[in-house]
N, C-alpha and C. Protein backbone atom coordinates (compact mmCIF):
# COMPACT_ATOMS: atom_id res chain seq x y z
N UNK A 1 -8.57 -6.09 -38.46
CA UNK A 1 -8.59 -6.10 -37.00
C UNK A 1 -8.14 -4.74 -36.48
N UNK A 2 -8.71 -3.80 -35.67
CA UNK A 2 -8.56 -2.91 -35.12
C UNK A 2 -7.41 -3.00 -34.16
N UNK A 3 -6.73 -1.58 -34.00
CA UNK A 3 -5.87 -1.42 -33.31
C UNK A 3 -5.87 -1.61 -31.19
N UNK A 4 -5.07 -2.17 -30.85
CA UNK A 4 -5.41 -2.43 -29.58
C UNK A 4 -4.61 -0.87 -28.42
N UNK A 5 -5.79 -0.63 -27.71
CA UNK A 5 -5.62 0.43 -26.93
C UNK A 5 -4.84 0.24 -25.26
N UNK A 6 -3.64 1.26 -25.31
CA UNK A 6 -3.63 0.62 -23.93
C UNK A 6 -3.72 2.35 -23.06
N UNK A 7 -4.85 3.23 -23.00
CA UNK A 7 -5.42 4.01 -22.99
C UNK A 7 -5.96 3.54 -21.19
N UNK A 8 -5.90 2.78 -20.89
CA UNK A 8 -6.61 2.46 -20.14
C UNK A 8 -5.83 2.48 -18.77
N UNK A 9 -4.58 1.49 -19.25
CA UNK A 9 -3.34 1.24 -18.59
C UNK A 9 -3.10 2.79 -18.43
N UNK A 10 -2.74 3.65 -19.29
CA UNK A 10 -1.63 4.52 -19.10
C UNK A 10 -2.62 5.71 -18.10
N UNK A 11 -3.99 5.90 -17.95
CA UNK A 11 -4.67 6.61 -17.40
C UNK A 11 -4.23 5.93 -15.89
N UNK A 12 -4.74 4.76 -15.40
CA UNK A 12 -4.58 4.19 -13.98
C UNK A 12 -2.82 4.26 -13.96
N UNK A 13 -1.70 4.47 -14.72
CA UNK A 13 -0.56 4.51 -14.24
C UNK A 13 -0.63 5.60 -13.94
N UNK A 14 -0.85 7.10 -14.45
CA UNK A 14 -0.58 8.20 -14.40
C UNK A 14 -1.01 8.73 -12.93
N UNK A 15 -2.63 8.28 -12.93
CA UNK A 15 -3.58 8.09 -11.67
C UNK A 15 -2.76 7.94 -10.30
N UNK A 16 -2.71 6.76 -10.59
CA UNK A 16 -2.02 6.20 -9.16
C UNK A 16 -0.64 6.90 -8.74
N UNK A 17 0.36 7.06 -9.61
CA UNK A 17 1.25 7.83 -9.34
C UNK A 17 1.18 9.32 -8.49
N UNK A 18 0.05 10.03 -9.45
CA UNK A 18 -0.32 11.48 -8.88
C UNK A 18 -1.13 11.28 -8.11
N UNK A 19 -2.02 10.37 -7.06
CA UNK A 19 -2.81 10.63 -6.50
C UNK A 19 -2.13 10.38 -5.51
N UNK A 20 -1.07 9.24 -5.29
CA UNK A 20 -0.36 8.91 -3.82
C UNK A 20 1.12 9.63 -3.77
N UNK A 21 1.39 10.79 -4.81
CA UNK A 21 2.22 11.75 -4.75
C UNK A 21 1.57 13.02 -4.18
N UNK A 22 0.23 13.35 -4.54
CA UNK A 22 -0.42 14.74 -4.27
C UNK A 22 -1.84 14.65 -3.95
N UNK A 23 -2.43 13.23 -3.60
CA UNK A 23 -3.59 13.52 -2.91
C UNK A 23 -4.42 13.62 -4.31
N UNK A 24 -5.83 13.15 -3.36
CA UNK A 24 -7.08 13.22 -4.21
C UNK A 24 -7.40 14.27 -4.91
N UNK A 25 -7.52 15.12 -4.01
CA UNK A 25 -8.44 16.38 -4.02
C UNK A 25 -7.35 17.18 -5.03
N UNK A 26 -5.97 16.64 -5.39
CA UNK A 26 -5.04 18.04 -5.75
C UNK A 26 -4.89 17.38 -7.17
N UNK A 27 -5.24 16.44 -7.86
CA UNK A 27 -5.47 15.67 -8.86
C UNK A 27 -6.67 16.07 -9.60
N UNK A 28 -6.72 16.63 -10.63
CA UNK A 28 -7.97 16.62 -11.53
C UNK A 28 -8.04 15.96 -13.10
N UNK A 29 -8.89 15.45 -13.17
CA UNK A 29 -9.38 14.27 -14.35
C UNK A 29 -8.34 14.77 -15.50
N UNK A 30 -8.60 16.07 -16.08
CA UNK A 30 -7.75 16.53 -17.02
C UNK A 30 -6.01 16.71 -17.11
N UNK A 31 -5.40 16.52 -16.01
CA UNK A 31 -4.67 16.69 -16.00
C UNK A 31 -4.03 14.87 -15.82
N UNK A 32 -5.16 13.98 -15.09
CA UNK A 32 -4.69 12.91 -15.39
C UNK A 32 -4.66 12.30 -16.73
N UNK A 33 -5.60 13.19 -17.57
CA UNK A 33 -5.28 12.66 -19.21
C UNK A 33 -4.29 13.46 -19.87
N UNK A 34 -4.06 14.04 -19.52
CA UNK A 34 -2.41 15.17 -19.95
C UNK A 34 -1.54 14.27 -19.41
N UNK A 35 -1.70 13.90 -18.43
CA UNK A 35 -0.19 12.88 -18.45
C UNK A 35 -0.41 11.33 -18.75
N UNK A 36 -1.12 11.17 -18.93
CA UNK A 36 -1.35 9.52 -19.82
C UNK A 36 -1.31 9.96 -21.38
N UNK A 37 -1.50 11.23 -21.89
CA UNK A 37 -1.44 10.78 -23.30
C UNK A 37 -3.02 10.53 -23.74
N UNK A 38 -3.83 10.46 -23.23
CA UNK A 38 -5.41 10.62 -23.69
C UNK A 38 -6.37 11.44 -23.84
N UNK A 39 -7.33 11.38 -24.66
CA UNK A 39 -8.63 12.33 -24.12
C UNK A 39 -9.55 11.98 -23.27
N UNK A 40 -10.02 13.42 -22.79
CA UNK A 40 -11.04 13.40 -22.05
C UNK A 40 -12.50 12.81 -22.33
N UNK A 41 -12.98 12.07 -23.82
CA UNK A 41 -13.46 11.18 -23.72
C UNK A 41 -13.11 9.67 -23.42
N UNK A 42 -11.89 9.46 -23.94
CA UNK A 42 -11.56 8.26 -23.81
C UNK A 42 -11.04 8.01 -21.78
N UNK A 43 -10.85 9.11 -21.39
CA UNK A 43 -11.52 9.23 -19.68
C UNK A 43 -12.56 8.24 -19.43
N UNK A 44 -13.51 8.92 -19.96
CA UNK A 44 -15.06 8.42 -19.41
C UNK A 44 -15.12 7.52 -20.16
N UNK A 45 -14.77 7.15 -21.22
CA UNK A 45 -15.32 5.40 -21.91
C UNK A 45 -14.99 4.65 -20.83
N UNK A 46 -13.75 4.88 -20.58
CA UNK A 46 -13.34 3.75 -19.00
C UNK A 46 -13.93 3.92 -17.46
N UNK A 47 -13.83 5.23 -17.01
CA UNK A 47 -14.31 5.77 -16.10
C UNK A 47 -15.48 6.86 -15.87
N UNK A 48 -16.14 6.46 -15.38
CA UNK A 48 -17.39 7.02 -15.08
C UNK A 48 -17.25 8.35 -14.08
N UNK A 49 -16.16 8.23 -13.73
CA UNK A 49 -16.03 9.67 -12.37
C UNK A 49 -14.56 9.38 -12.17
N UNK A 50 -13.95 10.42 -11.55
CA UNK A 50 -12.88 10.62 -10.86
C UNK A 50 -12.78 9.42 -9.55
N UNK A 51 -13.79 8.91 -8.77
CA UNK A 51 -14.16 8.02 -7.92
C UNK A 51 -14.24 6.86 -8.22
N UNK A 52 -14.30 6.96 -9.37
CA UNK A 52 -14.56 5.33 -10.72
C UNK A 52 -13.48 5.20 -10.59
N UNK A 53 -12.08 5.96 -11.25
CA UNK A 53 -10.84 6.01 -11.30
C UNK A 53 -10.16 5.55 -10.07
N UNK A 54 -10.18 6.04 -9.09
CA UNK A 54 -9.60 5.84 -7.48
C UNK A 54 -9.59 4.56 -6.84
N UNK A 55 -11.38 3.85 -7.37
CA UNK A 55 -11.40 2.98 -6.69
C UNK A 55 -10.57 1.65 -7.21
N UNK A 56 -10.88 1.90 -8.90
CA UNK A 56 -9.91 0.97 -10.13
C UNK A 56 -8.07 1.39 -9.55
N UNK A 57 -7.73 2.45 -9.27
CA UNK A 57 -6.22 2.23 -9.06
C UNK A 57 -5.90 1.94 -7.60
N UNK A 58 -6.85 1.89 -6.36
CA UNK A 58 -6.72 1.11 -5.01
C UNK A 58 -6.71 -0.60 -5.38
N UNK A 59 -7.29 -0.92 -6.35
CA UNK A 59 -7.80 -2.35 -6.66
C UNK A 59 -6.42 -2.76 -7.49
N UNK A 60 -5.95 -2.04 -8.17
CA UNK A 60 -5.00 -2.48 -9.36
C UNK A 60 -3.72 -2.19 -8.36
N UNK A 61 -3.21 -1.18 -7.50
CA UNK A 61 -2.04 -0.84 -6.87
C UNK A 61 -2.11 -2.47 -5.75
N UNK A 62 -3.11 -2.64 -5.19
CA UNK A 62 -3.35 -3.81 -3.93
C UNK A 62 -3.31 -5.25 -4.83
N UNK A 63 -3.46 -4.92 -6.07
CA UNK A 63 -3.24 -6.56 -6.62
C UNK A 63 -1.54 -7.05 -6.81
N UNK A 64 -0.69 -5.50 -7.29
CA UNK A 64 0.43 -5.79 -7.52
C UNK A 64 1.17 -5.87 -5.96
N UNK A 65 0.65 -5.11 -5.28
CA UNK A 65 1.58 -5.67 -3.86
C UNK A 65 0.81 -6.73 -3.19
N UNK A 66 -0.24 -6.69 -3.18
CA UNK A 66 -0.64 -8.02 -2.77
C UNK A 66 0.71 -9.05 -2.93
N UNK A 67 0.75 -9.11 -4.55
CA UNK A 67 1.39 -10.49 -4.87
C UNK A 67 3.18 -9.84 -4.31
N UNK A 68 3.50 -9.19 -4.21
CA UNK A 68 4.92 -8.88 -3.53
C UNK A 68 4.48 -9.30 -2.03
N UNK A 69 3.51 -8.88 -1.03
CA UNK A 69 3.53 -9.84 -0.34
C UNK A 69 3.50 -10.60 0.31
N UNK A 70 2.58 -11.93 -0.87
CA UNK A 70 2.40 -13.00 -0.76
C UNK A 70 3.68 -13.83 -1.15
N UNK A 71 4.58 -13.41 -2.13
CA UNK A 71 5.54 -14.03 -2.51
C UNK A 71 7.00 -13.51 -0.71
N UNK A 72 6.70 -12.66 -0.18
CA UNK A 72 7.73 -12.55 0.98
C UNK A 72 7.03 -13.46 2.29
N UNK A 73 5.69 -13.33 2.07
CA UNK A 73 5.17 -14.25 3.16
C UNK A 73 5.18 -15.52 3.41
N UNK A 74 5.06 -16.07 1.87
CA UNK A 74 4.81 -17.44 1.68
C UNK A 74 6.10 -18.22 1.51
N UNK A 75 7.11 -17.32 1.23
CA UNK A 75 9.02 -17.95 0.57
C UNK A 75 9.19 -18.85 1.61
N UNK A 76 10.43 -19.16 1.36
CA UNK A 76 11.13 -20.25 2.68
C UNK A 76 11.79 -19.11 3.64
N UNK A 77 12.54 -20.15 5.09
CA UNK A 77 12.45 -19.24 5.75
C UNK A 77 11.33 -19.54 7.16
N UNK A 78 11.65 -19.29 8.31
CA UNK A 78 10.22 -19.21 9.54
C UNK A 78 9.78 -18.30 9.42
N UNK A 79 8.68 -18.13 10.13
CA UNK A 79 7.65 -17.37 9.84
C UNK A 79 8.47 -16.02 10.19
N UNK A 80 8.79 -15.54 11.39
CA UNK A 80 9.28 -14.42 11.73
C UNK A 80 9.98 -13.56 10.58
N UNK A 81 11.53 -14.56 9.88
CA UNK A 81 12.06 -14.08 9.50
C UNK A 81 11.14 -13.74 7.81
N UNK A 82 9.99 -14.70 7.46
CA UNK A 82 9.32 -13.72 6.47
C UNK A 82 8.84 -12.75 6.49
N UNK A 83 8.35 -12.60 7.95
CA UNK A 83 8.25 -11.35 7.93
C UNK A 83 8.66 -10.05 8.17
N UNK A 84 10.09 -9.97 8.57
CA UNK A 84 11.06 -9.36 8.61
C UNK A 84 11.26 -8.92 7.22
N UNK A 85 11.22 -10.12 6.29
CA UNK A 85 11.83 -9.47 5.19
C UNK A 85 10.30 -8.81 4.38
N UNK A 86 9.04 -8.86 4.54
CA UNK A 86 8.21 -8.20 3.88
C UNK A 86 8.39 -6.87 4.47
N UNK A 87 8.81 -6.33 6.02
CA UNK A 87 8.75 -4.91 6.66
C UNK A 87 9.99 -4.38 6.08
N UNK A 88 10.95 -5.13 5.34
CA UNK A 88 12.21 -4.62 5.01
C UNK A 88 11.81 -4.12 3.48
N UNK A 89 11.15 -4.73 2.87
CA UNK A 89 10.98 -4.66 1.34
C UNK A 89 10.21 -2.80 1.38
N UNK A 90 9.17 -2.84 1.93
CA UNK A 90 8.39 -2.14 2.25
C UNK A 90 9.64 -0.91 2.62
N UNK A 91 10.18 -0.39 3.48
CA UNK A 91 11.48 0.24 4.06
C UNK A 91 12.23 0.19 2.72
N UNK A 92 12.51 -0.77 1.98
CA UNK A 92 13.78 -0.61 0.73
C UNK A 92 12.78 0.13 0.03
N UNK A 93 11.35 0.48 -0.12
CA UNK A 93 10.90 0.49 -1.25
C UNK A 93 10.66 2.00 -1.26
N UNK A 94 10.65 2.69 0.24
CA UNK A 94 10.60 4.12 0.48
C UNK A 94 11.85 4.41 0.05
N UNK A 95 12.95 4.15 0.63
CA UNK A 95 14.16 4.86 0.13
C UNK A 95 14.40 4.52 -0.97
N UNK A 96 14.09 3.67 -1.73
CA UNK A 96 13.82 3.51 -3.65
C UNK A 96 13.23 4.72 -3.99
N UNK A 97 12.26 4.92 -3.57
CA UNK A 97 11.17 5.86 -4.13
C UNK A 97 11.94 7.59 -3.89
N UNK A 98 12.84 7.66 -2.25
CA UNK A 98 13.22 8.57 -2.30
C UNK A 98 14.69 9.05 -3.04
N UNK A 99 15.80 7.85 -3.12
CA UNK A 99 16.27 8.02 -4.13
C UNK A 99 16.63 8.56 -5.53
N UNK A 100 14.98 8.06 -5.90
CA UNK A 100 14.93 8.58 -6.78
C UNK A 100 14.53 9.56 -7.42
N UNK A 101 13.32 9.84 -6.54
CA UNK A 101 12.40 11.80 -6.60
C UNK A 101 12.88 12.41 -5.93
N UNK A 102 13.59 11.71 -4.78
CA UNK A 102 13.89 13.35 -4.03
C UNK A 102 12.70 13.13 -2.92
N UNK A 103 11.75 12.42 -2.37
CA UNK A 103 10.67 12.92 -1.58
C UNK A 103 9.77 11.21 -1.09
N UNK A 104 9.36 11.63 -0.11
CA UNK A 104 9.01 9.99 0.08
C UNK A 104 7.40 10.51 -0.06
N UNK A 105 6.55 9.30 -0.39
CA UNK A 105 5.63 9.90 -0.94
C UNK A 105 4.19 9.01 0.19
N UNK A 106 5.07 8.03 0.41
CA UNK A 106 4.20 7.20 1.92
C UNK A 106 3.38 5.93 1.19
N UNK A 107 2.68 5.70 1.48
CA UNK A 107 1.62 4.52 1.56
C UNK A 107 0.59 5.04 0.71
N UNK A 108 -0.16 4.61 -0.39
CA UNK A 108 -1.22 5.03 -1.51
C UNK A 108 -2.42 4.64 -0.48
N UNK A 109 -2.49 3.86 -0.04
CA UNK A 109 -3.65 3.59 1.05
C UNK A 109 -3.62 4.24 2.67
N UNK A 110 -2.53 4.64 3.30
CA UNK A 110 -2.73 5.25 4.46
C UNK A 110 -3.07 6.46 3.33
N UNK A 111 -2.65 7.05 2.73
CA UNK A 111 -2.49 8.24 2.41
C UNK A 111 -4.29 9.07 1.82
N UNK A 112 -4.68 7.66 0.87
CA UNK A 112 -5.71 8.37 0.72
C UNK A 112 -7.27 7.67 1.89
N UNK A 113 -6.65 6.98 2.73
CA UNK A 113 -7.36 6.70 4.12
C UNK A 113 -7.37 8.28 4.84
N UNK A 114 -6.78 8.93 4.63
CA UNK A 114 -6.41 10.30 5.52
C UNK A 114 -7.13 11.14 5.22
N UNK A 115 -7.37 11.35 3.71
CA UNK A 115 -7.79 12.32 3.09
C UNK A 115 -9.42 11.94 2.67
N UNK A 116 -9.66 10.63 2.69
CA UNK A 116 -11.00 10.28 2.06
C UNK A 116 -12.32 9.82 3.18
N UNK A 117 -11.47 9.05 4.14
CA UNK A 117 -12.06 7.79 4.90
C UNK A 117 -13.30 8.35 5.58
N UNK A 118 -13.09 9.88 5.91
CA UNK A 118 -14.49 10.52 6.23
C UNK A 118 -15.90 11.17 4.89
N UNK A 119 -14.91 11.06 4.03
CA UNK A 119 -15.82 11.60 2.76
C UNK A 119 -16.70 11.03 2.05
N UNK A 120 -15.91 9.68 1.85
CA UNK A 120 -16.23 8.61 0.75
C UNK A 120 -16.09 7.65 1.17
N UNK A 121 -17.47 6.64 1.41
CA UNK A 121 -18.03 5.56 1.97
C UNK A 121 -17.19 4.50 0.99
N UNK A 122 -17.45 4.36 0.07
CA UNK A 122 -17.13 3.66 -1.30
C UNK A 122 -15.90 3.27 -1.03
N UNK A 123 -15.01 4.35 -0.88
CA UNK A 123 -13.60 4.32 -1.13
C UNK A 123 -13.08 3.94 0.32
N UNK A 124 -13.86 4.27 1.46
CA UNK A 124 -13.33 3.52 2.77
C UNK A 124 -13.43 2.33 2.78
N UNK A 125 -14.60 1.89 2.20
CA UNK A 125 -14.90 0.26 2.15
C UNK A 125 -13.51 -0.53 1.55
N UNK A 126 -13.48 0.53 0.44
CA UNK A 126 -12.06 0.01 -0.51
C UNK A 126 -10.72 -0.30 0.07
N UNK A 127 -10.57 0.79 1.21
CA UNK A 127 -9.26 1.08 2.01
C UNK A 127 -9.43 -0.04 3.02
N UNK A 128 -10.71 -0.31 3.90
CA UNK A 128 -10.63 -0.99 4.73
C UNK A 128 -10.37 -2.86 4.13
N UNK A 129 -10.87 -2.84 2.99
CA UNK A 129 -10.91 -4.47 2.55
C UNK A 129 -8.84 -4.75 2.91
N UNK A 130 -8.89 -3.57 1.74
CA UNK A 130 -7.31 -3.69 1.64
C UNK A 130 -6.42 -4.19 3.14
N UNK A 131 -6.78 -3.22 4.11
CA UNK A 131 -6.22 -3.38 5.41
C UNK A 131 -6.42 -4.53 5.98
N UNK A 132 -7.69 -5.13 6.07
CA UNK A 132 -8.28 -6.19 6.46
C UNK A 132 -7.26 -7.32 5.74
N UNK A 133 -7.54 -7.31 4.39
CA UNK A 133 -6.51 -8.60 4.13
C UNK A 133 -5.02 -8.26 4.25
N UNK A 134 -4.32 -7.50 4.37
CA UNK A 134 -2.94 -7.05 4.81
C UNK A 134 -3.08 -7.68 6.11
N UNK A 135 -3.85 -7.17 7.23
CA UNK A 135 -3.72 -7.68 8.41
C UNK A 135 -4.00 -9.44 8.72
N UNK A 136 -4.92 -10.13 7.98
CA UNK A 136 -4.69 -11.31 7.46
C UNK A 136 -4.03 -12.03 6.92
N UNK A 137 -3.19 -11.62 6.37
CA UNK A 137 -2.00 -12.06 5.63
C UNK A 137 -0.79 -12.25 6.41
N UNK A 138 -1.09 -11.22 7.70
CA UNK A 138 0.43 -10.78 8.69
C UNK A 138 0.23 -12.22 9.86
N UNK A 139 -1.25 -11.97 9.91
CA UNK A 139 -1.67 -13.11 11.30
C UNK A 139 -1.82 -14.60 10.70
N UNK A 140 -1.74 -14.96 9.45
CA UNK A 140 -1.12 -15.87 9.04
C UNK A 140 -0.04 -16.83 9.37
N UNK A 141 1.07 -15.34 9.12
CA UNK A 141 2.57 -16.16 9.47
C UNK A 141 2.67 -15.87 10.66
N UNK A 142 1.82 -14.90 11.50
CA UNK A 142 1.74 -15.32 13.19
C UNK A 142 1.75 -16.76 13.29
N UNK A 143 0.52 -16.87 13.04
CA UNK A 143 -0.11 -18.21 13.22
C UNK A 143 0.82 -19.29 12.92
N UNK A 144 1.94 -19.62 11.69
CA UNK A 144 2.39 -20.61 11.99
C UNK A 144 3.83 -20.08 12.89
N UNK A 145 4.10 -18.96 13.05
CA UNK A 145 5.35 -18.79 14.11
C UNK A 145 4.51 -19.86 15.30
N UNK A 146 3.54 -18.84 15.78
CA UNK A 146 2.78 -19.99 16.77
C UNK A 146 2.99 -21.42 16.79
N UNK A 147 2.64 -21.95 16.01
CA UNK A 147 2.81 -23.41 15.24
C UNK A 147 4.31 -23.49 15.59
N UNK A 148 5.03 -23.22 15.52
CA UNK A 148 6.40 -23.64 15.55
C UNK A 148 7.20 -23.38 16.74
N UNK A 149 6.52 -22.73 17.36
CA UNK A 149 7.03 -22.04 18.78
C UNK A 149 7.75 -20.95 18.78
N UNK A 150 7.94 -20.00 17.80
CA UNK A 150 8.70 -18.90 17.90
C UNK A 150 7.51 -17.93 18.32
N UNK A 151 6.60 -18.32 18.94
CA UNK A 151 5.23 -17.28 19.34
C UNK A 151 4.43 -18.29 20.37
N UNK A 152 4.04 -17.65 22.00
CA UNK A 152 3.43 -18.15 22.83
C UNK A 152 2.33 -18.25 22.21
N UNK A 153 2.20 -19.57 22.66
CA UNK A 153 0.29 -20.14 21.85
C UNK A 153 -0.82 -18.80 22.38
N UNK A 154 -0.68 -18.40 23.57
CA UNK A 154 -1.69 -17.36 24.11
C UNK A 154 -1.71 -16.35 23.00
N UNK A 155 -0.79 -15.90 22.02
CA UNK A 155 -0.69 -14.95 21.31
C UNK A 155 -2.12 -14.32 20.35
N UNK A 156 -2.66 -13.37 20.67
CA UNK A 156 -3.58 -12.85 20.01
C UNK A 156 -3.01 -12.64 18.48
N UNK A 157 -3.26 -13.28 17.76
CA UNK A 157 -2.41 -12.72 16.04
C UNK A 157 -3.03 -12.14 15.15
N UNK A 158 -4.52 -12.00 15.63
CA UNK A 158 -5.47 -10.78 14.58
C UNK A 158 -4.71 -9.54 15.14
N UNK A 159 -4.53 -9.55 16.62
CA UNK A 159 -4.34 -8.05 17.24
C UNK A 159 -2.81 -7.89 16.66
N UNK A 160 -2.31 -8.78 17.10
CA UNK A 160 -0.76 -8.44 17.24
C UNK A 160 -0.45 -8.07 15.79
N UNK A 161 -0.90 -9.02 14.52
CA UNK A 161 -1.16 -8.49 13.30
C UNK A 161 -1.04 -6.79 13.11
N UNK A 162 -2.75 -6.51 13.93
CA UNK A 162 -3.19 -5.30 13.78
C UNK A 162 -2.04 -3.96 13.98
N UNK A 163 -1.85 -4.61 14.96
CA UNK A 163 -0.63 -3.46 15.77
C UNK A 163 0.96 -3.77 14.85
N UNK A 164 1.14 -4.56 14.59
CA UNK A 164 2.33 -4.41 13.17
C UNK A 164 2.12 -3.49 12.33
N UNK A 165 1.18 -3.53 12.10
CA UNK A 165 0.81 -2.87 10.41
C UNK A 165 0.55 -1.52 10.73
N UNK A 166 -0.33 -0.75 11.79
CA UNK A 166 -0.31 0.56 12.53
C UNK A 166 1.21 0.97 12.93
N UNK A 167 2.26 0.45 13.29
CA UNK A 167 3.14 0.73 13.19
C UNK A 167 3.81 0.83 12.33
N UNK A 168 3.71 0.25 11.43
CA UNK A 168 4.33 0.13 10.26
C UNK A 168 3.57 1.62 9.42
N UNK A 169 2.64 1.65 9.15
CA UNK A 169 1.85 2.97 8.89
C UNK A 169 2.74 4.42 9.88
N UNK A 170 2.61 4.36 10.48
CA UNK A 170 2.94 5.60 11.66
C UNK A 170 4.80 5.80 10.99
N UNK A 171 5.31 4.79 10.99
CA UNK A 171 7.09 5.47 10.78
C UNK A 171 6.98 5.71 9.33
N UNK A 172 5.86 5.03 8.07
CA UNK A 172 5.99 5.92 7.02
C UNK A 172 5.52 7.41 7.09
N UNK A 173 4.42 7.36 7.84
CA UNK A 173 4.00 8.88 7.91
C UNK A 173 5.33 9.80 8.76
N UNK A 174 6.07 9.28 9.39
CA UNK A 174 6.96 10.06 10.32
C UNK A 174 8.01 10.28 8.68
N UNK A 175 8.25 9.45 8.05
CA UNK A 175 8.98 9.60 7.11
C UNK A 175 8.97 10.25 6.30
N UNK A 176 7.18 9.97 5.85
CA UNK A 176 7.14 11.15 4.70
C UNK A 176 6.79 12.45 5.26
N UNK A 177 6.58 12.46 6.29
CA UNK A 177 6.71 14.32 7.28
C UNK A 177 7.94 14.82 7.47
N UNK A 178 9.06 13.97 7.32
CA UNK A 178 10.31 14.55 7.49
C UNK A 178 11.16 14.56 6.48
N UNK A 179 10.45 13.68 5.29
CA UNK A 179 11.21 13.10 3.92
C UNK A 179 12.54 12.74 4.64
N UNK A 180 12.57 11.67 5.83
CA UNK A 180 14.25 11.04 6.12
C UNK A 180 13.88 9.30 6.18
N UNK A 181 14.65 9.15 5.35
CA UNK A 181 14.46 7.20 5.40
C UNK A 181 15.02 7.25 6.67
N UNK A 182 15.55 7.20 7.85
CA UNK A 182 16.12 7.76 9.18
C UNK A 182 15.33 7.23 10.28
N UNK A 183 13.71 7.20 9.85
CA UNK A 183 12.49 7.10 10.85
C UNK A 183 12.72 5.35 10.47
N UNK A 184 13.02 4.75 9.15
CA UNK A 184 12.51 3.34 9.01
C UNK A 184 13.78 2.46 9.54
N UNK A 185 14.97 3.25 10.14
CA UNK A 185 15.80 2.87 10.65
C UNK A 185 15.45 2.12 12.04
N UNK A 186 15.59 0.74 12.29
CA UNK A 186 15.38 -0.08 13.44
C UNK A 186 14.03 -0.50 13.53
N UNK A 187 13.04 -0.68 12.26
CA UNK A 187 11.82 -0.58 11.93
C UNK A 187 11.19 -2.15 12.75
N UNK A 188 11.90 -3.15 12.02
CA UNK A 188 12.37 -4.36 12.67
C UNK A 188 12.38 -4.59 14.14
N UNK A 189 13.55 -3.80 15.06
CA UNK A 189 13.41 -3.81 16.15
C UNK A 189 12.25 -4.02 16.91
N UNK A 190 11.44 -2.33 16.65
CA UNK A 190 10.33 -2.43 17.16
C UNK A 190 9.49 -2.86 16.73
N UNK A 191 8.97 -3.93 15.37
CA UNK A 191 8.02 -4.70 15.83
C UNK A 191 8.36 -6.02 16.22
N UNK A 192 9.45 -6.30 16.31
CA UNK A 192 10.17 -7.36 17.15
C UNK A 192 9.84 -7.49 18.53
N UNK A 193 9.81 -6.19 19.28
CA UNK A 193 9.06 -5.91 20.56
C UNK A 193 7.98 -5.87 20.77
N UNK A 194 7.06 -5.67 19.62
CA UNK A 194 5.61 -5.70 19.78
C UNK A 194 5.28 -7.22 19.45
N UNK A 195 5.59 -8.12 18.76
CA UNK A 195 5.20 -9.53 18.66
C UNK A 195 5.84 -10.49 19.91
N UNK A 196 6.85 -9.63 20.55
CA UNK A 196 6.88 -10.41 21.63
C UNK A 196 6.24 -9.74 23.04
């Protein structure tokens, strides 16, 4: 029985790391197999392009937070306060990140939404699914705040959704422009004001 490869794994770890640390364009194939430990054929056995690669680590990065959260959305708890604690996780997870490098590095999907969303059809489609179910996921636990009365039934919750998550986007970018966890301070507050 032949030896089992995890060549595959260590390319999309390396990937994802350097691409939502330094951008698409500042990332090249070879250097993502210099830091996985592979060759540049065993690149292309898996990936067909640099774009092959991007779209596999948007898909693989959105499955693991997906399930982070679905597990803060879905816990016990009213709706509000789950979602308090998914905008908090998100906030612990920048100053984790800056902690520990030294540098906040932002959102893998605003980030390469910024840099791509006019370039690459493919990869917007990719960014937008992502957003789309993020923002579905948020108007969810609108929906049963609604249900429970901690939200006027009139409440638009695709929009109000929408406008969480744009905010939530905007104080990481303020963050990682200033590298100060400082901006995610009272993060809560204000979308506390925007859902009501």
């Amino acid at each position: 029985m032949g030896r089992t490869s995890d060549a595959r794994e260590r390319i999309l770890d390396a990937a994802c790391g350097m691409i939502r640390d330094r951008g698409y364009s500042a990332v090249g194939v070879a250097e993502v197999c210099a830091a996985a430990d592979v060759r540049k054929g065993s690149f292309y056995h898996y990936f067909e392009s640099k774009q092959a690669l991007t779209r596999t680590v948007i898909e693989g990065h959105w499955a693991t937070e997906r399930a982070r959260w679905i597990a803060r959305l879905t816990g016990p708890g009213a709706p509000l306060d789950r979602l308090e604690a998914l905008f908090a996780m998100q906030a612990d997870d920048l100053r984790s990140e800056q902690a520990a490098g030294g540098a906040i590095n932002g959102c893998l999907f605003a980030n390469l939404s910024l840099e791509l969303s006019t370039r690459d059809p493919d990869i917007r489609a990719d960014l937008e699914a992502v957003f789309d179910e993020q923002t579905t996921l948020v108007a969810d636990v609108l929906d049963e705040a609604v249900a429970a009365g901690e939200l006027v039934p009139e409440t638009q919750v695709r929009d109000v959704a929408a406008a969480l998550l744009a905010q939530l986007e905007g104080v990481v970018l303020f963050a990682k422009l200033r590298n100060d966890t400082g901006s995610l301070d009272g993060l809560w507050d204000q979308l506390r004001r925007l859902i009501a």
